[in-house]
PDB file of N, CA and C in Angstrom:
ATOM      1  N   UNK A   1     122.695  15.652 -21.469  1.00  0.00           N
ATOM      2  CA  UNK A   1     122.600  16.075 -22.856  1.00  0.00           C
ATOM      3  C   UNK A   1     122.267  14.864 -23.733  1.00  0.00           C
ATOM      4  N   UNK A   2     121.245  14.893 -24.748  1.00  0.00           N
ATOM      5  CA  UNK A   2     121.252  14.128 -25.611  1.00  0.00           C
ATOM      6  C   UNK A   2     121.763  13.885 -26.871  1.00  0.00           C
ATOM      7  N   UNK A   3     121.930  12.741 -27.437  1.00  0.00           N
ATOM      8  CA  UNK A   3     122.863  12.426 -28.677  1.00  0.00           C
ATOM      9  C   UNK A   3     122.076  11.474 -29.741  1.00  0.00           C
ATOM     10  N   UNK A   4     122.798  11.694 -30.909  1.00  0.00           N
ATOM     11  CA  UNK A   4     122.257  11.077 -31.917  1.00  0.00           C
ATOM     12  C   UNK A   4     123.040  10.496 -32.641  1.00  0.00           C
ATOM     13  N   UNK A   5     123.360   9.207 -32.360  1.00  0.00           N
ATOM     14  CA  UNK A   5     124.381   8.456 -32.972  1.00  0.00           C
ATOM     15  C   UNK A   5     123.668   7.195 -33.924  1.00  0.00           C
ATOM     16  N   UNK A   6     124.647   7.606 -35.392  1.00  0.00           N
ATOM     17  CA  UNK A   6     124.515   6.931 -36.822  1.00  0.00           C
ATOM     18  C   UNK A   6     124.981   5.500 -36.463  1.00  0.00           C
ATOM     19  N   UNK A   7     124.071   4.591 -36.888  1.00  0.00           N
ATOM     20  CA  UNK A   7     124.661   3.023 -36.763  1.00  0.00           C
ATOM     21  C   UNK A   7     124.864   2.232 -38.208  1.00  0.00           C
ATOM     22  N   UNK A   8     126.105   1.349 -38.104  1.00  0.00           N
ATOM     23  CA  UNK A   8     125.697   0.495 -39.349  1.00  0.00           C
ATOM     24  C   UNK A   8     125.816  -0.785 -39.010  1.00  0.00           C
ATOM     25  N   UNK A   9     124.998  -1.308 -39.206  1.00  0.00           N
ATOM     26  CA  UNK A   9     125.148  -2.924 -39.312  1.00  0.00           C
ATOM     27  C   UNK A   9     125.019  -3.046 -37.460  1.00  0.00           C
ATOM     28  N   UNK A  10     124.521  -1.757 -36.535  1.00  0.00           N
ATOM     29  CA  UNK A  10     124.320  -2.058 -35.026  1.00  0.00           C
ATOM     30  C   UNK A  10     125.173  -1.615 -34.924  1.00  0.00           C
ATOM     31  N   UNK A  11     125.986  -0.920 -35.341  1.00  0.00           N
ATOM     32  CA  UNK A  11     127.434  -0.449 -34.892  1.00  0.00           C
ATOM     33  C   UNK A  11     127.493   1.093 -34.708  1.00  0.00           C
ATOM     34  N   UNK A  12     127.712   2.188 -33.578  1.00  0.00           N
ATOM     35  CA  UNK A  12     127.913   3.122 -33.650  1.00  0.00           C
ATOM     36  C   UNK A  12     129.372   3.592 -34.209  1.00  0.00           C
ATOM     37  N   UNK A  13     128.999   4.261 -35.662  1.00  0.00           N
ATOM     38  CA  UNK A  13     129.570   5.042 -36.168  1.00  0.00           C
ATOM     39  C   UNK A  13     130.522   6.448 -35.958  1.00  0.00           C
ATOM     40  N   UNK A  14     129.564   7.069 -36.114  1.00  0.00           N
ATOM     41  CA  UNK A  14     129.794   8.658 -35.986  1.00  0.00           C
ATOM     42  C   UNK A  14     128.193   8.806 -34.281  1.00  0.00           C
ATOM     43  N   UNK A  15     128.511   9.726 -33.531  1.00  0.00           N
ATOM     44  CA  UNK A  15     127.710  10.209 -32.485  1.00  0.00           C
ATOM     45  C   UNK A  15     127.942  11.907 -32.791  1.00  0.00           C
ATOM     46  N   UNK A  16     126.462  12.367 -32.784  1.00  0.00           N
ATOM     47  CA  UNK A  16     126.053  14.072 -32.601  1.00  0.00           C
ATOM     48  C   UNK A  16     125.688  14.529 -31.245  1.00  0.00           C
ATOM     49  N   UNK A  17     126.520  15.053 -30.662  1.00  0.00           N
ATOM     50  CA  UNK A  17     125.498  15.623 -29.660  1.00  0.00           C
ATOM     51  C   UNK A  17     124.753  16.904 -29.775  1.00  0.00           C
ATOM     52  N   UNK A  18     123.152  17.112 -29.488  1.00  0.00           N
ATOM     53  CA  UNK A  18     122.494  17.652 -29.706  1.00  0.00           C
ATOM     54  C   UNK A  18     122.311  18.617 -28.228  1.00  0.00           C
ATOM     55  N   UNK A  19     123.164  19.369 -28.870  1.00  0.00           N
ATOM     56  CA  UNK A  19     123.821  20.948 -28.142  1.00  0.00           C
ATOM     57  C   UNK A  19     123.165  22.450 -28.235  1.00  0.00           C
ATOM     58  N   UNK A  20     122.501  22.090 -29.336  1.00  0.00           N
ATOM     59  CA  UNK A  20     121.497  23.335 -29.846  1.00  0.00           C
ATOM     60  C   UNK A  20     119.848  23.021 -29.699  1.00  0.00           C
ATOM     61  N   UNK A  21     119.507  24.264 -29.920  1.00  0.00           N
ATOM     62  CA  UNK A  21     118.244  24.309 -29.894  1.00  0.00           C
ATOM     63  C   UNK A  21     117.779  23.748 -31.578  1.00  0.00           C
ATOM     64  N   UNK A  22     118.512  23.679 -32.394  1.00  0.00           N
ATOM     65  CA  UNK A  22     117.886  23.393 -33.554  1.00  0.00           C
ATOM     66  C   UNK A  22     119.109  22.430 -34.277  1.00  0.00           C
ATOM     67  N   UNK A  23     119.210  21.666 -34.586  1.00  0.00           N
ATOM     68  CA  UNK A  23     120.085  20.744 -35.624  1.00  0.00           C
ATOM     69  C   UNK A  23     119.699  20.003 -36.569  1.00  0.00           C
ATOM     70  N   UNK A  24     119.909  20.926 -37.523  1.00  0.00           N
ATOM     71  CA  UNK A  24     119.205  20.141 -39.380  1.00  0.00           C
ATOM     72  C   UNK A  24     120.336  18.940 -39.596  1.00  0.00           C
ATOM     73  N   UNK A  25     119.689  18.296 -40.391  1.00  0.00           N
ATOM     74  CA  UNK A  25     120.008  17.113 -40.993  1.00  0.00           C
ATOM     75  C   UNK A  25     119.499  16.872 -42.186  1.00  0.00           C
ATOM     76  N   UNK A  26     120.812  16.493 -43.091  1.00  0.00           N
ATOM     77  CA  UNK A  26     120.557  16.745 -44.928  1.00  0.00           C
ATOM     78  C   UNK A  26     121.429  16.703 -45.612  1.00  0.00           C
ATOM     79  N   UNK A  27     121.682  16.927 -46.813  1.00  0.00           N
ATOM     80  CA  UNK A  27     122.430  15.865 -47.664  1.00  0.00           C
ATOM     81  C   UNK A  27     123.520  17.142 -48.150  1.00  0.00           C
ATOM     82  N   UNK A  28     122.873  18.773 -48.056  1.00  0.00           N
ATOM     83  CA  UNK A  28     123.290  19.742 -48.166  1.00  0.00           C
ATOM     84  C   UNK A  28     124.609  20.272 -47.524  1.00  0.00           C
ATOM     85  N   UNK A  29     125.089  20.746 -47.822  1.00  0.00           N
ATOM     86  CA  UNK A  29     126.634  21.357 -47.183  1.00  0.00           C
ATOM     87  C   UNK A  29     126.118  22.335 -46.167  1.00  0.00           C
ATOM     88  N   UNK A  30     126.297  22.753 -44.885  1.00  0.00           N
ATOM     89  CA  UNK A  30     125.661  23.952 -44.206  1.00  0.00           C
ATOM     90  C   UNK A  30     124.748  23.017 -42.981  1.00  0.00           C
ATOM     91  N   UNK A  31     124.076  21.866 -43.186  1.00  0.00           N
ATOM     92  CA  UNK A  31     123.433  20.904 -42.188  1.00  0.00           C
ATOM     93  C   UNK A  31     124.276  20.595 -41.093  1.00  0.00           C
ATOM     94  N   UNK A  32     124.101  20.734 -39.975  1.00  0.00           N
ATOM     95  CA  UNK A  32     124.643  20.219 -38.767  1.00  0.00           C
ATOM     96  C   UNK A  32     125.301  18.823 -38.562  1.00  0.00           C
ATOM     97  N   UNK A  33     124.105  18.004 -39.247  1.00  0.00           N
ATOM     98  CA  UNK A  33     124.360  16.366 -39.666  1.00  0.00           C
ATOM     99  C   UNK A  33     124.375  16.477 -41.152  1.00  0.00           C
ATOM    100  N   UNK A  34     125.286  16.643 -41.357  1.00  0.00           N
ATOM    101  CA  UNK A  34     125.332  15.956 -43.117  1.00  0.00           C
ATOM    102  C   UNK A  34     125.787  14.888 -43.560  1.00  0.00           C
ATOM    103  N   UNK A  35     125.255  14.443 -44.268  1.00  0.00           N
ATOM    104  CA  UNK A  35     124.908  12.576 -44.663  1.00  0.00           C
ATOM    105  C   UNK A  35     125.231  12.490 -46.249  1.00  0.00           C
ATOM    106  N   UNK A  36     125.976  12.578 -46.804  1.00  0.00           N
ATOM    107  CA  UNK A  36     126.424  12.207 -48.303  1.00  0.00           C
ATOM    108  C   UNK A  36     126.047  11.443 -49.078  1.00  0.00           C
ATOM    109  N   UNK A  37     124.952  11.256 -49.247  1.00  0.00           N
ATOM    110  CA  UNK A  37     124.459   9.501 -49.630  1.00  0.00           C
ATOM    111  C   UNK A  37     122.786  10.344 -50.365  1.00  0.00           C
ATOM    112  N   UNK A  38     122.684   9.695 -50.981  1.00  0.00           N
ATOM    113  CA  UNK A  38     121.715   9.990 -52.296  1.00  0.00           C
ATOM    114  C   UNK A  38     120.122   9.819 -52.154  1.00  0.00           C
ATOM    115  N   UNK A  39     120.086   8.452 -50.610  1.00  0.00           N
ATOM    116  CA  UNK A  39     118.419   8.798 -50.426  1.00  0.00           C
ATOM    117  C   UNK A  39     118.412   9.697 -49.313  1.00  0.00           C
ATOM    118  N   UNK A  40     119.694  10.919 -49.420  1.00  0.00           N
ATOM    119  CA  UNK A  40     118.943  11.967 -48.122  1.00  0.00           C
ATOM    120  C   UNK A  40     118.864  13.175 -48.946  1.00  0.00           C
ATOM    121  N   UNK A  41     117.831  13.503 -48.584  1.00  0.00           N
ATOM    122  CA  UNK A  41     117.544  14.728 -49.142  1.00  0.00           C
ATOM    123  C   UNK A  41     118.411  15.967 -49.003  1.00  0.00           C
ATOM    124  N   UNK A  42     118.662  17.395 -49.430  1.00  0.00           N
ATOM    125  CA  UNK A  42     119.517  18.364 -49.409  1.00  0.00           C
ATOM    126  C   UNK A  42     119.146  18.865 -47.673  1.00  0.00           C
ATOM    127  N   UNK A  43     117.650  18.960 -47.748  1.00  0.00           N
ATOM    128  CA  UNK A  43     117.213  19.689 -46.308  1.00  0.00           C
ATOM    129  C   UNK A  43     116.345  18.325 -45.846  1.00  0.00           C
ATOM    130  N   UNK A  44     116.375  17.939 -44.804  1.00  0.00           N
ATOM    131  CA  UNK A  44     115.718  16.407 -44.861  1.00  0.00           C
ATOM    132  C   UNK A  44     114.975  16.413 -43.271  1.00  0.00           C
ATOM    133  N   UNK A  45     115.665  16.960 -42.391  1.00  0.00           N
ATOM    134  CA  UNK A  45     114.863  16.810 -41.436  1.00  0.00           C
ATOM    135  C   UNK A  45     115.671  18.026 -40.191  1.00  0.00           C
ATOM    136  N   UNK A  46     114.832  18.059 -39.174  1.00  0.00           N
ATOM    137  CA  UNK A  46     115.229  19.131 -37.963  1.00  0.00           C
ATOM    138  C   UNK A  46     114.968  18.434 -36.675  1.00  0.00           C
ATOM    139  N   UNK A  47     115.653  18.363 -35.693  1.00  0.00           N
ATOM    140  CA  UNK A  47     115.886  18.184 -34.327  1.00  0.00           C
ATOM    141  C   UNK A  47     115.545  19.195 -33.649  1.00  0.00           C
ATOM    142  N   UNK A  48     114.516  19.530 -32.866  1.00  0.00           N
ATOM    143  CA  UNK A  48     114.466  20.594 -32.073  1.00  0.00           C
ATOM    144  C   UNK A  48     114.463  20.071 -30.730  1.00  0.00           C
ATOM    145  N   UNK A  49     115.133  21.159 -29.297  1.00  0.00           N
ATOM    146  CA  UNK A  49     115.370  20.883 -28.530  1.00  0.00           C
ATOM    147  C   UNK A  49     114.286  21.843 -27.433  1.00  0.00           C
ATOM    148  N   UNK A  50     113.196  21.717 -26.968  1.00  0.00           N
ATOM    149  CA  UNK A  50     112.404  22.700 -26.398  1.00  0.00           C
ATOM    150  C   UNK A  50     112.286  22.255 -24.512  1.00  0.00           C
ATOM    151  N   UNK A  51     111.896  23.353 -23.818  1.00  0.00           N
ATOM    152  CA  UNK A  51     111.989  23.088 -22.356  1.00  0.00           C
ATOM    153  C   UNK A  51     110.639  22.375 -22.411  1.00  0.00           C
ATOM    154  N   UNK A  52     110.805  21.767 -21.487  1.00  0.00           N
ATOM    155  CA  UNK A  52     109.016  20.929 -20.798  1.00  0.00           C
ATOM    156  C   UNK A  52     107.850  21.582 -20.411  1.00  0.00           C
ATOM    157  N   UNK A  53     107.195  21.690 -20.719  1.00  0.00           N
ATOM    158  CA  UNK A  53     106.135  22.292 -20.375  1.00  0.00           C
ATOM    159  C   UNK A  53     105.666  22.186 -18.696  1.00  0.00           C
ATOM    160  N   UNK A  54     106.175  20.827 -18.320  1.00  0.00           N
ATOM    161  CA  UNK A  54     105.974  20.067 -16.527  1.00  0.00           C
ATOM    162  C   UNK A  54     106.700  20.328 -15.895  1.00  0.00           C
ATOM    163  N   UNK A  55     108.270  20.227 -16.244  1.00  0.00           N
ATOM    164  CA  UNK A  55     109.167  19.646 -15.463  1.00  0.00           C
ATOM    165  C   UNK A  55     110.349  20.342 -15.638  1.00  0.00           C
ATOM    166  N   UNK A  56     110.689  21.381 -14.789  1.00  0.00           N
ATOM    167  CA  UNK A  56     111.259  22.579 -14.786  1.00  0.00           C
ATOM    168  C   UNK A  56     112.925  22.124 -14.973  1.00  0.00           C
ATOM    169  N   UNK A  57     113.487  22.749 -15.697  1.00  0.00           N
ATOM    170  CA  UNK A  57     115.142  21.804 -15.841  1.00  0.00           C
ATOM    171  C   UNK A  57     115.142  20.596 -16.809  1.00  0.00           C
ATOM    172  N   UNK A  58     113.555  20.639 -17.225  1.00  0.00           N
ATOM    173  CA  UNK A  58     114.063  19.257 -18.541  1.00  0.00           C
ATOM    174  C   UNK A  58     113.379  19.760 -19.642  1.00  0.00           C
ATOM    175  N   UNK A  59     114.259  18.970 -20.320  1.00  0.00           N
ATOM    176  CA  UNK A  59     114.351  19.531 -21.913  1.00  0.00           C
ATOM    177  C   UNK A  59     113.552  18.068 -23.336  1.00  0.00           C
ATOM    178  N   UNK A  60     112.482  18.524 -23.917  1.00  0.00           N
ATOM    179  CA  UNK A  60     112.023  17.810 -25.272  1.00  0.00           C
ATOM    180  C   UNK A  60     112.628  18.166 -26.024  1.00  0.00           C
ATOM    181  N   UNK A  61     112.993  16.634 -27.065  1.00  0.00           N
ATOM    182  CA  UNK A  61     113.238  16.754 -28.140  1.00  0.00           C
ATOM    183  C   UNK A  61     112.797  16.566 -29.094  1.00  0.00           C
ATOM    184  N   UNK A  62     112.444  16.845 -30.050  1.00  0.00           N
ATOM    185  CA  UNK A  62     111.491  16.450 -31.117  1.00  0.00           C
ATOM    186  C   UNK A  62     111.878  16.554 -32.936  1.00  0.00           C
ATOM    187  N   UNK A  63     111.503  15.671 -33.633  1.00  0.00           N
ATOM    188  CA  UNK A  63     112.366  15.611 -34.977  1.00  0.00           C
ATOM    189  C   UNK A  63     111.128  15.570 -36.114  1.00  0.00           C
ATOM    190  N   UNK A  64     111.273  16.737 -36.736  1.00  0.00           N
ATOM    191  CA  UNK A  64     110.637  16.674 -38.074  1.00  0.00           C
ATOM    192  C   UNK A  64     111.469  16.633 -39.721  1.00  0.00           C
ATOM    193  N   UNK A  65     110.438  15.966 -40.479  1.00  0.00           N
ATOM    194  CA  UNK A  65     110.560  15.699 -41.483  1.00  0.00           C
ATOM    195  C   UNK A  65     110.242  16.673 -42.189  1.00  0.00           C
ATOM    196  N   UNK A  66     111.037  17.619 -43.336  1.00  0.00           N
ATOM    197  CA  UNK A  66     110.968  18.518 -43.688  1.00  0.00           C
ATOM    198  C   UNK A  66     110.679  18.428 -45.758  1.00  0.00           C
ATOM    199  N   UNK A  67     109.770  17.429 -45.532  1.00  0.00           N
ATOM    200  CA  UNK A  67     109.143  17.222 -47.102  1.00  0.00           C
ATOM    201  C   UNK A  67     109.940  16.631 -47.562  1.00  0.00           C
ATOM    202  N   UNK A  68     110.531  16.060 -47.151  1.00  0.00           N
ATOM    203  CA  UNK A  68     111.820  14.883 -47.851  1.00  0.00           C
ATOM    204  C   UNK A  68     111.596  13.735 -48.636  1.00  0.00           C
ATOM    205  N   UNK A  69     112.162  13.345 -49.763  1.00  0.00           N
ATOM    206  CA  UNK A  69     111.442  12.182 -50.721  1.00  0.00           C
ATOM    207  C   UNK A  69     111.519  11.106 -50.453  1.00  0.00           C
ATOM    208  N   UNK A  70     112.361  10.312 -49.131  1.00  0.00           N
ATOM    209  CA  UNK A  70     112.203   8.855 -48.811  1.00  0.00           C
ATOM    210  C   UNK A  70     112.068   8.972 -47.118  1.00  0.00           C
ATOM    211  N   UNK A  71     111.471  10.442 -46.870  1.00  0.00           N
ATOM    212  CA  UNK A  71     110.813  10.209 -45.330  1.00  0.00           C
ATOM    213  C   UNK A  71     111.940  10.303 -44.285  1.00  0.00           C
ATOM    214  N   UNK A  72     111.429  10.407 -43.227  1.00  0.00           N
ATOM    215  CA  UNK A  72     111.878  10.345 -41.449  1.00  0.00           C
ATOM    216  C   UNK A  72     111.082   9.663 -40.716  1.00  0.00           C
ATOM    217  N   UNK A  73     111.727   8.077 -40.155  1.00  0.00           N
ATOM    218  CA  UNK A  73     111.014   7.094 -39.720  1.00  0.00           C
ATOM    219  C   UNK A  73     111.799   7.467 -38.182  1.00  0.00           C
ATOM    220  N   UNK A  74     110.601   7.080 -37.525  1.00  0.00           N
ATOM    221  CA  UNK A  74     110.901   6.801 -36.123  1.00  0.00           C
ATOM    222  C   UNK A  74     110.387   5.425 -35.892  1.00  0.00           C
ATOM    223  N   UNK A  75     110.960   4.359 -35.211  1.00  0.00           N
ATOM    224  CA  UNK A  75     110.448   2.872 -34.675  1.00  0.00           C
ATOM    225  C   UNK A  75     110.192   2.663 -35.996  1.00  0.00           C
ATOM    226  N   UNK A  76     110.173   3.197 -37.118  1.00  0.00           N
ATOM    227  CA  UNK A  76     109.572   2.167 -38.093  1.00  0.00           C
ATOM    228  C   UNK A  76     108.644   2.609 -38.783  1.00  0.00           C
ATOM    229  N   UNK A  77     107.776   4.090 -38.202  1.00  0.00           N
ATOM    230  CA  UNK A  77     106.679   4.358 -38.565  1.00  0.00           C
ATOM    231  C   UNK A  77     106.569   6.014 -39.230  1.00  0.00           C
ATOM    232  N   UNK A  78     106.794   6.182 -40.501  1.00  0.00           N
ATOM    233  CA  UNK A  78     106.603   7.350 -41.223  1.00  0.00           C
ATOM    234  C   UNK A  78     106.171   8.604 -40.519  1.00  0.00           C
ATOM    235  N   UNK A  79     106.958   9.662 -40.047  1.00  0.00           N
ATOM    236  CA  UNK A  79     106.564  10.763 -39.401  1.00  0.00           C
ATOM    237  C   UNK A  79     105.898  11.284 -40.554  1.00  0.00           C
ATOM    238  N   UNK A  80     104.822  12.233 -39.703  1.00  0.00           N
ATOM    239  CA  UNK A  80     103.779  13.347 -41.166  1.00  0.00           C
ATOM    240  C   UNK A  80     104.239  14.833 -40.498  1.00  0.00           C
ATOM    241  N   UNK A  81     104.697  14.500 -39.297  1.00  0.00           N
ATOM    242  CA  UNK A  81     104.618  15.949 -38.994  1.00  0.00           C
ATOM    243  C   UNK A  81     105.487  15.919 -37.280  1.00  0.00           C
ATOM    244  N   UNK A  82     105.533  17.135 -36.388  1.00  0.00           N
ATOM    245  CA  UNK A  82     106.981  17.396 -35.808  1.00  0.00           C
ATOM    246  C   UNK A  82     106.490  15.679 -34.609  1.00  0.00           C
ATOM    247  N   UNK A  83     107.546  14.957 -34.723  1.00  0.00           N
ATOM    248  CA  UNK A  83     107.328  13.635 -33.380  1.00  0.00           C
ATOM    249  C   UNK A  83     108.290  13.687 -32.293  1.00  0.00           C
ATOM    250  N   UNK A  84     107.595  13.919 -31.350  1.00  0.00           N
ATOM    251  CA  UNK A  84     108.782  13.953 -29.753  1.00  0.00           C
ATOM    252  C   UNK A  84     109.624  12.345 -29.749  1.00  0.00           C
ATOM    253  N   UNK A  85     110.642  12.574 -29.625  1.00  0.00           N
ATOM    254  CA  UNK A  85     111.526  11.340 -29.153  1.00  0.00           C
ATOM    255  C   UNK A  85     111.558  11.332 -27.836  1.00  0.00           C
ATOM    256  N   UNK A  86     111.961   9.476 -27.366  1.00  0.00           N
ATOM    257  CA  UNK A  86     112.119   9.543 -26.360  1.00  0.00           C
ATOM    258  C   UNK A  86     113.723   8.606 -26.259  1.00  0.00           C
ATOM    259  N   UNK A  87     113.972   8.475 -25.405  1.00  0.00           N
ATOM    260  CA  UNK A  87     115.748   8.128 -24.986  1.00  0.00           C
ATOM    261  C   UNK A  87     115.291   6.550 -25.713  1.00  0.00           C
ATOM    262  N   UNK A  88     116.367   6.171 -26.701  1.00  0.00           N
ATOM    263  CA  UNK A  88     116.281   4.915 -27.538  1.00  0.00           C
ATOM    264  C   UNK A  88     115.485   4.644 -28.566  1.00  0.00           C
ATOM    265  N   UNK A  89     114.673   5.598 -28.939  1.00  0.00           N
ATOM    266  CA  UNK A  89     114.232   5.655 -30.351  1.00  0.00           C
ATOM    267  C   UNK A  89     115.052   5.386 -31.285  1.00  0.00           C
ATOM    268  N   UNK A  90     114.590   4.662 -32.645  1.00  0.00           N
ATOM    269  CA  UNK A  90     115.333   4.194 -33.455  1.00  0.00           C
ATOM    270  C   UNK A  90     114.817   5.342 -35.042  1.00  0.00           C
ATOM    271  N   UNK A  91     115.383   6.319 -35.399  1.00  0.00           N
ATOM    272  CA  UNK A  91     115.192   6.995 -36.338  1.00  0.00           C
ATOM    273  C   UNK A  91     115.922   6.696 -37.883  1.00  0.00           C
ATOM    274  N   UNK A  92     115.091   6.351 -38.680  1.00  0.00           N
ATOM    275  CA  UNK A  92     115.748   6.695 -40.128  1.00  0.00           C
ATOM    276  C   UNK A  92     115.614   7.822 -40.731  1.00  0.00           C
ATOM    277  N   UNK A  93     116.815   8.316 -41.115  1.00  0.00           N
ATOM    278  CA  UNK A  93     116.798   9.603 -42.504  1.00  0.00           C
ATOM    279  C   UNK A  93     117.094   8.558 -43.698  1.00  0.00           C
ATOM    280  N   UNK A  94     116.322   8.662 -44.658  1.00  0.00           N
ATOM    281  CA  UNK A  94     116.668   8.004 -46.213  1.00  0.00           C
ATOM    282  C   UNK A  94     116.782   6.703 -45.526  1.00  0.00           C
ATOM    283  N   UNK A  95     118.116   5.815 -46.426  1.00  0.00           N
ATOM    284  CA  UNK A  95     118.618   5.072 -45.390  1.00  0.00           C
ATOM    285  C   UNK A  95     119.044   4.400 -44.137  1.00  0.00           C
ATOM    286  N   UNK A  96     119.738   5.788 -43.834  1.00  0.00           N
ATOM    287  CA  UNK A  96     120.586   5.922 -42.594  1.00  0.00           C
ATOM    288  C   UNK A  96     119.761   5.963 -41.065  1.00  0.00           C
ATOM    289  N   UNK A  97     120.691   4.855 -40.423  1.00  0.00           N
ATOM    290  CA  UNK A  97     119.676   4.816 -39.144  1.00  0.00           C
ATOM    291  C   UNK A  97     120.772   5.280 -38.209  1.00  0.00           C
ATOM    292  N   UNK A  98     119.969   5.726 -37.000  1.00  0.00           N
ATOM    293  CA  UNK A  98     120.422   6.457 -35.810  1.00  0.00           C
ATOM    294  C   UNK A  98     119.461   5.897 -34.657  1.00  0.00           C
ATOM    295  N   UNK A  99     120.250   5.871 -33.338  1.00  0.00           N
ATOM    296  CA  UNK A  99     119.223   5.742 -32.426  1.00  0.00           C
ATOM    297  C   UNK A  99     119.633   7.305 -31.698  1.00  0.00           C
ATOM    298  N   UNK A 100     118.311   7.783 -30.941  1.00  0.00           N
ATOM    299  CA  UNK A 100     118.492   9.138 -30.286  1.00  0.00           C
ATOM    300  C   UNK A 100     118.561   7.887 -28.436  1.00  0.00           C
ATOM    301  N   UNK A 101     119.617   9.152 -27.747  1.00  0.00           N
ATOM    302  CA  UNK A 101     119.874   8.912 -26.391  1.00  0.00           C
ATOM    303  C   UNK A 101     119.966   9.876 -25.460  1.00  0.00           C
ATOM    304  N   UNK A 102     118.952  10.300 -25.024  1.00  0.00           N
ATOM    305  CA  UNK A 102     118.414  10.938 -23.840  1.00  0.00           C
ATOM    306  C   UNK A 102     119.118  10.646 -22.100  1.00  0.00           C
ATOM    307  N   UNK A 103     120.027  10.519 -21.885  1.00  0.00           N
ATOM    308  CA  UNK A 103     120.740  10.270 -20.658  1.00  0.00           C
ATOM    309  C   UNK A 103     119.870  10.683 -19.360  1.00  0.00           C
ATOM    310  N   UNK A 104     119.412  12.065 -19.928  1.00  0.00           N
ATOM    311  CA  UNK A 104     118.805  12.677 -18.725  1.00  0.00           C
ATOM    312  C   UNK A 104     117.553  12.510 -18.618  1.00  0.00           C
ATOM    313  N   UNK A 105     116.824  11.896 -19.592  1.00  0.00           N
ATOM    314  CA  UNK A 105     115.270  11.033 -19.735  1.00  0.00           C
ATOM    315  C   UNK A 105     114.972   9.671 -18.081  1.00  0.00           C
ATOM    316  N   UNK A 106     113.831  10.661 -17.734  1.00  0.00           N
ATOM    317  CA  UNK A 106     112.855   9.801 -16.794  1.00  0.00           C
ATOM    318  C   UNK A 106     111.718   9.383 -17.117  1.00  0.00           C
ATOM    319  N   UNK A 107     111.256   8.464 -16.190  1.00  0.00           N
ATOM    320  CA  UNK A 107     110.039   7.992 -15.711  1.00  0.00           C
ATOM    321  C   UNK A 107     108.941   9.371 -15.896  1.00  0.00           C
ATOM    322  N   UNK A 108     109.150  10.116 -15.175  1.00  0.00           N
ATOM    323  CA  UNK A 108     108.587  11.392 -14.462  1.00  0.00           C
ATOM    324  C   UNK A 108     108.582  12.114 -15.629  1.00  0.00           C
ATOM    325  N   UNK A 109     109.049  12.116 -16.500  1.00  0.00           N
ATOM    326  CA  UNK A 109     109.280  13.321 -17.892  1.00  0.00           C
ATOM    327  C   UNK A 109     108.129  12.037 -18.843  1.00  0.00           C
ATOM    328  N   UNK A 110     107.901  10.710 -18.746  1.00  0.00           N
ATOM    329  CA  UNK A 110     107.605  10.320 -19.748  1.00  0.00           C
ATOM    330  C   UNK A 110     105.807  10.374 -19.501  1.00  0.00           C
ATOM    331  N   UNK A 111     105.278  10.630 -17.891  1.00  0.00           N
ATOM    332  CA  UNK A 111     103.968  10.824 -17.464  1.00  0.00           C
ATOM    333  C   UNK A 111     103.415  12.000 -17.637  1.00  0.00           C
ATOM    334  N   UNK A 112     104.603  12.928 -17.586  1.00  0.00           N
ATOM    335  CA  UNK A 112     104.248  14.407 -18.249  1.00  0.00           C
ATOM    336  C   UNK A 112     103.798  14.752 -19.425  1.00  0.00           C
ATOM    337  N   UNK A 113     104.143  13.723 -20.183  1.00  0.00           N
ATOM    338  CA  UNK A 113     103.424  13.786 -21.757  1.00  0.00           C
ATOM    339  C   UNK A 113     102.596  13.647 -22.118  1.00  0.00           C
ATOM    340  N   UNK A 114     102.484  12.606 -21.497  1.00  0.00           N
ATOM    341  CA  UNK A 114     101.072  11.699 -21.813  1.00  0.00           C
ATOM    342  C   UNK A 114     100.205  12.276 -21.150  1.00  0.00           C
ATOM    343  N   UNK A 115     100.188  12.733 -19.880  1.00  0.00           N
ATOM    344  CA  UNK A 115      98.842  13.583 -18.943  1.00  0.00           C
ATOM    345  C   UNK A 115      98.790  14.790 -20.113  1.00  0.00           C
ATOM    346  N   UNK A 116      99.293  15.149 -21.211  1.00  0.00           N
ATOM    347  CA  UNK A 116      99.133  16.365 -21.800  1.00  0.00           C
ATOM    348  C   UNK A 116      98.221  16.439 -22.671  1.00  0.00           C
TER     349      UNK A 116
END
């Protein structure tokens, strides 16, 4: 199962595990991840959890930015639209950084993508 744990200063905080097929994240009351803090938006971003298209028993994850006013960075680089994670990605909402951790992430799941 994969997780999404909030860091500060490199430090894991709070950890989500991403148990569902869908987990919003937002500043809103009702968000799965809710984040209290003023550069996150009310509805700010979505985690989706989908089967592989290759590799029967494994599961993509992928995180969009849902028109939010200071963005959803992955590595650093402004998502426009839905971006697959992979195990150790470094994601910002607003501020707030998280790295995503894929336990069950291979080699073999990461050639499947790319041949796509």
């Amino acid at each position: 199962m994969a997780s999404f744990s909030q860091l500060v200063d490199s430090v894991v905080v709070n950890t989500f595990e991403l148990d569902r097929s869908e987990i919003r994240i937002g500043r809103a009351a009702g968000n799965d991840i809710q984040i209290d803090e003023i550069s996150v938006s009310g509805q700010h971003a979505i985690i989706e959890s989908v089967p592989n298209a290759y590799l029967e028993g494994t599961v993509d994850y992928y995180i969009t930015d849902l028109d939010s006013t200071n963005g959803t960075f992955v590595n650093d680089i402004r998502i426009g639209a839905r971006q697959r994670l992979n195990s150790n990605d470094m994601v910002r909402v607003g501020w707030n950084e998280f790295r995503f951790v894929d336990e069950e992430e291979n080699a073999l799941e990461k050639t499947a993508y790319i041949l796509d």
